[in-house]
C-alpha atoms as a PDB file:
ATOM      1  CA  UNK A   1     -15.567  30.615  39.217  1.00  0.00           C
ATOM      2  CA  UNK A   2     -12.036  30.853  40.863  1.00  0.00           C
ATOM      3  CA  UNK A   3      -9.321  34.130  41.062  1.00  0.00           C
ATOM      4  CA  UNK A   4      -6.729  34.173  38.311  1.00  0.00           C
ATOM      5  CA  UNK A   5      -4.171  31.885  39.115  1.00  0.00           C
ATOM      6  CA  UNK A   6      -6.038  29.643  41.451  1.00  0.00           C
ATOM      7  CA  UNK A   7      -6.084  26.071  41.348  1.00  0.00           C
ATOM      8  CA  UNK A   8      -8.925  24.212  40.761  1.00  0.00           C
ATOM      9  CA  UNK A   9     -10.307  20.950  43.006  1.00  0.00           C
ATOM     10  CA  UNK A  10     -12.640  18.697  43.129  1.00  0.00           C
ATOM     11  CA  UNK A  11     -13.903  16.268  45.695  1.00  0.00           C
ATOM     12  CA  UNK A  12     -16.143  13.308  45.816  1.00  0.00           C
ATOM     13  CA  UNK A  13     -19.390  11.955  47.222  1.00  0.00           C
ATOM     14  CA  UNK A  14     -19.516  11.412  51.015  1.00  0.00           C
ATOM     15  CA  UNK A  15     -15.837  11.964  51.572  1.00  0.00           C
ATOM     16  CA  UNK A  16     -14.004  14.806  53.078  1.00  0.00           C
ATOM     17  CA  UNK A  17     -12.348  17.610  50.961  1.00  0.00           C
ATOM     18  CA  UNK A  18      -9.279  19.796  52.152  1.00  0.00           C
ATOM     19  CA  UNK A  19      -7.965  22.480  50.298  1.00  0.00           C
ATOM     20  CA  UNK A  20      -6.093  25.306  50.996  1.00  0.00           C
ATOM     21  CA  UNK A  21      -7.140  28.819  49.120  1.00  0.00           C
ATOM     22  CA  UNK A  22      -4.044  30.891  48.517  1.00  0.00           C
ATOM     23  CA  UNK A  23      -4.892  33.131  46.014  1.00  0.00           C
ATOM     24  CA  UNK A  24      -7.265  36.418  47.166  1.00  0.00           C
ATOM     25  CA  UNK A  25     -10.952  36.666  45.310  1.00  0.00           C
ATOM     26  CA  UNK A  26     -14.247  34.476  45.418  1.00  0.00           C
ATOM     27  CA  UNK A  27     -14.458  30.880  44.641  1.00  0.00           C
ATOM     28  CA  UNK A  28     -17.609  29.433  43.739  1.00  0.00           C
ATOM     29  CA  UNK A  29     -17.820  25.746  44.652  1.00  0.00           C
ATOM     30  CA  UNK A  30     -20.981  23.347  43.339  1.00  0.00           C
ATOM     31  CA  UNK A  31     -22.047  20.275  43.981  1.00  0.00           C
ATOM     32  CA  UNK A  32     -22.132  18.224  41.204  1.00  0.00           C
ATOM     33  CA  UNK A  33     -25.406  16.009  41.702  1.00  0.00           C
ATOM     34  CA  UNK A  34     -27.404  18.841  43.053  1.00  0.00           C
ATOM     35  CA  UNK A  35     -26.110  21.602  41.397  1.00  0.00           C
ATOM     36  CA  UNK A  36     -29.077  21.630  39.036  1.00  0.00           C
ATOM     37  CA  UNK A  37     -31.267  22.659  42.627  1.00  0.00           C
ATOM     38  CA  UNK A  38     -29.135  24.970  43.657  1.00  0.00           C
ATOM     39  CA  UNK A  39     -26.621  23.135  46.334  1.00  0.00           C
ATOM     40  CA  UNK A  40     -23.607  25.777  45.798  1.00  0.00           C
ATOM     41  CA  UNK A  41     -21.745  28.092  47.936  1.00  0.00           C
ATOM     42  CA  UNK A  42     -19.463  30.999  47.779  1.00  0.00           C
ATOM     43  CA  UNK A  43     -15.844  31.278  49.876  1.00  0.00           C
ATOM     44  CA  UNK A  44     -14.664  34.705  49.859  1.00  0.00           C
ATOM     45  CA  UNK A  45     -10.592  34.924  50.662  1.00  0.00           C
ATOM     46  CA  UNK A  46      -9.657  38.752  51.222  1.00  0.00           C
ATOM     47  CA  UNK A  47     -10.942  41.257  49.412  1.00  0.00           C
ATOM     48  CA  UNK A  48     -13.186  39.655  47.023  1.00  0.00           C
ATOM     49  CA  UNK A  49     -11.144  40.899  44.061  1.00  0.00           C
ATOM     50  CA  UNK A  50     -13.397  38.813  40.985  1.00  0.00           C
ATOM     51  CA  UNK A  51     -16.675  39.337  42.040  1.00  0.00           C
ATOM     52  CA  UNK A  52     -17.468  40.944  38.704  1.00  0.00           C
ATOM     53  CA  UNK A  53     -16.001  37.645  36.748  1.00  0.00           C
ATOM     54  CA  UNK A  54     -17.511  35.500  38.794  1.00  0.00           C
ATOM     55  CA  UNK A  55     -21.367  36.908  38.770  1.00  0.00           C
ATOM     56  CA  UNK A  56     -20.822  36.665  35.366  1.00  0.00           C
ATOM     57  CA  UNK A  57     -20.734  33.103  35.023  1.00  0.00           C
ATOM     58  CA  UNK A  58     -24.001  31.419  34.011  1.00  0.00           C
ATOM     59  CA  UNK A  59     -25.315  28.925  36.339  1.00  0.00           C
ATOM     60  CA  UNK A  60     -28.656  27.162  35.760  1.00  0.00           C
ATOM     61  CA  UNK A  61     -32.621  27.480  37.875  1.00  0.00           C
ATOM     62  CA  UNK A  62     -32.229  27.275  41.520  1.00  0.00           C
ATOM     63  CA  UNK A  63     -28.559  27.428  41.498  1.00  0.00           C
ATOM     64  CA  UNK A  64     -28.385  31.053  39.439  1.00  0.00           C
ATOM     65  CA  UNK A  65     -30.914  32.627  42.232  1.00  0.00           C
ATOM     66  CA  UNK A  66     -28.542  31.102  45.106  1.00  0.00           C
ATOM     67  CA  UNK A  67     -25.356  32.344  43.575  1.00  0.00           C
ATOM     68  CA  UNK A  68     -27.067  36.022  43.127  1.00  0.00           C
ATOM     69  CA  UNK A  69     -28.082  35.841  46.665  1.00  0.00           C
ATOM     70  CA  UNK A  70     -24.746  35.016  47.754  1.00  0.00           C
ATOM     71  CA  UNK A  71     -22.784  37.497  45.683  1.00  0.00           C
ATOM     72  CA  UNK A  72     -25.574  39.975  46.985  1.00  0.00           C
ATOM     73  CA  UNK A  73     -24.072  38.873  50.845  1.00  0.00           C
ATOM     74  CA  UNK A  74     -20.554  39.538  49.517  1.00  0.00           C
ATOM     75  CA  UNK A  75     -21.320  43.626  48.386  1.00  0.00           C
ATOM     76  CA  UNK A  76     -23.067  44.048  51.911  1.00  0.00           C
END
């Protein structure tokens, strides 16, 4: 759940992650042991230019419901 030409990235457990988003659109970041209960969040850089994509994406229980709430925060 990244813009079109994005790079992905990953991080690890209990350590610090810095990445810098060049590339305009939503980016849907999870976390990976607690995905599953919904632990995900949405960066928006500029105009959130694959929001369609993105809500498009199937995400499991807790973590769908988050992501819908989010994306709903975006179209406000």
């Amino acid at each position: 759940m990244i813009p079109e030409g994005a790079e992905t990235f990953k991080g690890k457990p209990s350590q610090d992650v810095t990445v810098t988003l060049d590339e305009e659109g939503v980016y849907g970041i999870r976390c990976t042991p607690h995905y599953g209960i919904g632990m995900v969040a949405l960066i928006v850089v500029g105009e959130p230019t694959n929001l369609a994509e993105a809500e498009r994406v199937k995400n499991p229980g807790k973590a769908k419901q988050n992501f819908a709430d989010l994306f709903e925060r975006v179209k406000q």
